[in-house]
C-alpha atoms as a PDB file:
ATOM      1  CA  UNK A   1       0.000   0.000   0.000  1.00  0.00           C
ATOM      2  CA  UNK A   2       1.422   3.582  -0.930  1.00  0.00           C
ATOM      3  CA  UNK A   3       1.059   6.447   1.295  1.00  0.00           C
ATOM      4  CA  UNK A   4       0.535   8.795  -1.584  1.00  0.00           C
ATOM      5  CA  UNK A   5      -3.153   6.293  -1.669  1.00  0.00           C
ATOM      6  CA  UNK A   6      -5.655   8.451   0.288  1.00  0.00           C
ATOM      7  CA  UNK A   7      -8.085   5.872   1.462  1.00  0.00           C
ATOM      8  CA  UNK A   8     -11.629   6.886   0.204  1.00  0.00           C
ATOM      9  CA  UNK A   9     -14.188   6.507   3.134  1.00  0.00           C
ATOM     10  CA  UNK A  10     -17.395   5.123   2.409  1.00  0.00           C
ATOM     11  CA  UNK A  11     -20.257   5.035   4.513  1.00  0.00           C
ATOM     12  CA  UNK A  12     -20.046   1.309   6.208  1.00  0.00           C
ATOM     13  CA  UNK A  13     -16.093   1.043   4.894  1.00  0.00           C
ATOM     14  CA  UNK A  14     -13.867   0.317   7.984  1.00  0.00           C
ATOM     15  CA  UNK A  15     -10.998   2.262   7.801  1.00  0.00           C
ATOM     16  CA  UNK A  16      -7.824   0.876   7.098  1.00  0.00           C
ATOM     17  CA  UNK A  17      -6.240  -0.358  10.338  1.00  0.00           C
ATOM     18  CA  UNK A  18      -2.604   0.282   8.632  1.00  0.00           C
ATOM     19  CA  UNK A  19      -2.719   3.916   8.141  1.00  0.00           C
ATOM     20  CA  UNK A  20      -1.948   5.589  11.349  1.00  0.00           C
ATOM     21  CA  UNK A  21       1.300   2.905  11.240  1.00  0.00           C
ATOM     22  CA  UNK A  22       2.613   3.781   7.924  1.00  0.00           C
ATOM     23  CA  UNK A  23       1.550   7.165   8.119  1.00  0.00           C
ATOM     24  CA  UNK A  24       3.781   7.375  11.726  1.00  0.00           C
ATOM     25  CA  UNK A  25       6.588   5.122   9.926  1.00  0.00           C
ATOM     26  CA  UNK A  26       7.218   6.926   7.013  1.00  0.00           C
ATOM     27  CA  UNK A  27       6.362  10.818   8.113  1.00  0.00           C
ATOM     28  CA  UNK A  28       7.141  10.402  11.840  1.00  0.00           C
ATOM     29  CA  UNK A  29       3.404  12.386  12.402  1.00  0.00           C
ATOM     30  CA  UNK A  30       1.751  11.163  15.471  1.00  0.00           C
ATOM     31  CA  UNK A  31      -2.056  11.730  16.238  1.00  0.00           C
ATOM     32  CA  UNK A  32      -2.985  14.762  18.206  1.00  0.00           C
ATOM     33  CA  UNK A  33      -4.404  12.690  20.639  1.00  0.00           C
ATOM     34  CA  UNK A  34      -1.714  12.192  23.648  1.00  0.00           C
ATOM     35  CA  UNK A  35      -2.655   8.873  24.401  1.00  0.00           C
ATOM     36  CA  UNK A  36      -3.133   7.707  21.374  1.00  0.00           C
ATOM     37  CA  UNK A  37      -0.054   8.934  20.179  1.00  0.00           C
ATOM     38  CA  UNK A  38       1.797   7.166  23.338  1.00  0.00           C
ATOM     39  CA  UNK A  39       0.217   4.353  22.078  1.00  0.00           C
ATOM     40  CA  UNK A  40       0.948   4.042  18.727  1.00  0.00           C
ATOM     41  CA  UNK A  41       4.731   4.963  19.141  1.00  0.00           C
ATOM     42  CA  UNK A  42       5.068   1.996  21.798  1.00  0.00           C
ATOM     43  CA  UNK A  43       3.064  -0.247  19.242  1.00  0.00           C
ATOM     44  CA  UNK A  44       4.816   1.041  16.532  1.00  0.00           C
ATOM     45  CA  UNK A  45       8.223  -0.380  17.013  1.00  0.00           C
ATOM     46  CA  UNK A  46       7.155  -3.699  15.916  1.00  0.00           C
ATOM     47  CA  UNK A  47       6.184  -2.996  12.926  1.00  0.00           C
ATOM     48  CA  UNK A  48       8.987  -2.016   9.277  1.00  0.00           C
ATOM     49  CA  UNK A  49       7.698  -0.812   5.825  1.00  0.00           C
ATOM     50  CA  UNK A  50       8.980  -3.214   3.713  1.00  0.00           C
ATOM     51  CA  UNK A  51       8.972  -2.059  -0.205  1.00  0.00           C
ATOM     52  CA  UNK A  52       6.054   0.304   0.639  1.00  0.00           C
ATOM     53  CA  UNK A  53       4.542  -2.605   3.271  1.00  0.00           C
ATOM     54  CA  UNK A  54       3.866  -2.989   5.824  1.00  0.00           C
ATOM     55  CA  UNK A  55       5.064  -5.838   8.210  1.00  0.00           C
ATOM     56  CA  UNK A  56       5.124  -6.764  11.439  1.00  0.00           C
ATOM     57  CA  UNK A  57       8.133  -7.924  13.129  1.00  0.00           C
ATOM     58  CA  UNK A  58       7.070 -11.541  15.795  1.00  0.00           C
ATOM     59  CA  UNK A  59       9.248 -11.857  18.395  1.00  0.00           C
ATOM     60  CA  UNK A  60      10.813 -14.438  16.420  1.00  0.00           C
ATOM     61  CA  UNK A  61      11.607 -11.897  14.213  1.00  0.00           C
ATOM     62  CA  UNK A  62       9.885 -13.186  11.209  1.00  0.00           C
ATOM     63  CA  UNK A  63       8.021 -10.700   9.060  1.00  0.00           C
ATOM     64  CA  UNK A  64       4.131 -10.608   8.968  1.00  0.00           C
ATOM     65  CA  UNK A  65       2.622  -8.999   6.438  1.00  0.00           C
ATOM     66  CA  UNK A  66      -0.219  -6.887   6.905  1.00  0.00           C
ATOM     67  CA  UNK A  67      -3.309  -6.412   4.924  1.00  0.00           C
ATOM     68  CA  UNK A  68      -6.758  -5.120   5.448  1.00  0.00           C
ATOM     69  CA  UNK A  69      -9.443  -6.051   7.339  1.00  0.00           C
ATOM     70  CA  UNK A  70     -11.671  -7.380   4.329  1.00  0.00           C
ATOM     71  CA  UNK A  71      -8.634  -9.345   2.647  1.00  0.00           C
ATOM     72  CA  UNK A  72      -8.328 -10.573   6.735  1.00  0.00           C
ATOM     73  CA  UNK A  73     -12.038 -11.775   6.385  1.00  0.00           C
ATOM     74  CA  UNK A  74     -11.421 -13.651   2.842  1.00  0.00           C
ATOM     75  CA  UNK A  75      -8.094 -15.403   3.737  1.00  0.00           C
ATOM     76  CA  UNK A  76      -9.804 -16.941   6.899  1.00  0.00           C
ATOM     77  CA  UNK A  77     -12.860 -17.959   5.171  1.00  0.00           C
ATOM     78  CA  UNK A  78     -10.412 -19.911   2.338  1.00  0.00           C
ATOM     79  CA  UNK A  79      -8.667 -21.093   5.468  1.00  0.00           C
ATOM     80  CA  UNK A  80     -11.516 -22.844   7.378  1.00  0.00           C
ATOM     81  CA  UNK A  81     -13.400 -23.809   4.238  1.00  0.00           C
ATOM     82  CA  UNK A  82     -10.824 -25.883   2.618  1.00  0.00           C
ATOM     83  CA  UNK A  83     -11.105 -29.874   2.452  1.00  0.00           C
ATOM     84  CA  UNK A  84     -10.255 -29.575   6.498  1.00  0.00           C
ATOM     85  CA  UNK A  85     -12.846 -27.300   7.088  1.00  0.00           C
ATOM     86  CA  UNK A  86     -13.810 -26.881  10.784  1.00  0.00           C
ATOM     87  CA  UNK A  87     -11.486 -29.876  11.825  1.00  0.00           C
ATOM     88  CA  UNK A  88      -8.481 -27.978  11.456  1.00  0.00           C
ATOM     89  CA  UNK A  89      -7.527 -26.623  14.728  1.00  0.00           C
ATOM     90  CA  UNK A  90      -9.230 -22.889  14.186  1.00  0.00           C
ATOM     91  CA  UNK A  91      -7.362 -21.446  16.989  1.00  0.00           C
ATOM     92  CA  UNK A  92      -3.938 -22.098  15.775  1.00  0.00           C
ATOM     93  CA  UNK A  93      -5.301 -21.490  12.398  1.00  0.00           C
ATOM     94  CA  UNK A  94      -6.186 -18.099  13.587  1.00  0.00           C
ATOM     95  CA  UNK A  95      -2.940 -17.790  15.243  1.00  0.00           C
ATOM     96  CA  UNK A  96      -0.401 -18.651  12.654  1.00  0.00           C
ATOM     97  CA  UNK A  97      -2.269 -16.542  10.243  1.00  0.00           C
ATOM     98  CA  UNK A  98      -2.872 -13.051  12.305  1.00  0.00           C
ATOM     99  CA  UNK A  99      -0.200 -11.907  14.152  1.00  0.00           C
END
C-alpha cells in the first residue's frame, strides 16, 4: 500500500487499520491525541515498511505482512473452508495466520 493512496471513506467502509502505522513510519506524524499517540509509538516499534509494506516484526523476528481487514475476512474464510474445514484446529489457524 502507498502512502501517496488516500483511502476513500465510504459510509459502512472500515478504515484501514494500517494507516496511522505507515503514516507514523514513514512521516514520523503522530495523532494529536496524547494517548493515542503514546500508544501508537510503543506499538509502533514492531512494525517495518517493507517495499512500501507494511510488516510486522514476531518476536521471532519473522516478518508478517499486513493487509486489510476485508482481505483478513477472505483469507480466513479460504482457510476454514478448505477440504479440512472446521477440523483444522481454528485457533492455531487463527494464530499462525494473524499476528
Amino acid at each position: 500500500m502507498e502512502l501517496d493512496e488516500e483511502p476513500v471513506a465510504e459510509p459502512n467502509t472500515p478504515v484501514d487499520w494500517r494507516q496511522p502505522y505507515l503514516v507514523y513510519l514513514l512521516r514520523e506524524v503522530l495523532p494529536t491525541d496524547q494517548t493515542e499517540a503514546r500508544w501508537l509509538a510503543r506499538h509502533a516499534k514492531s512494525f517495518v515498511i517493507v517495499e512500501g509494506e507494511l510488516y510486522k516484526q514476531s518476536h521471532t523476528r519473522i516478518l508478517q505482512h499486513c493487509i486489510p481487514i476485508k482481505q483478513g475476512n477472505q483469507l480466513l474464510k479460504d482457510i476454514h473452508g478448505g477440504v479440512c474445514g472446521h477440523h483444522a484446529a481454528p485457533k492455531t489457524l487463527v494464530g499462525n495466520t494473524f499476528c
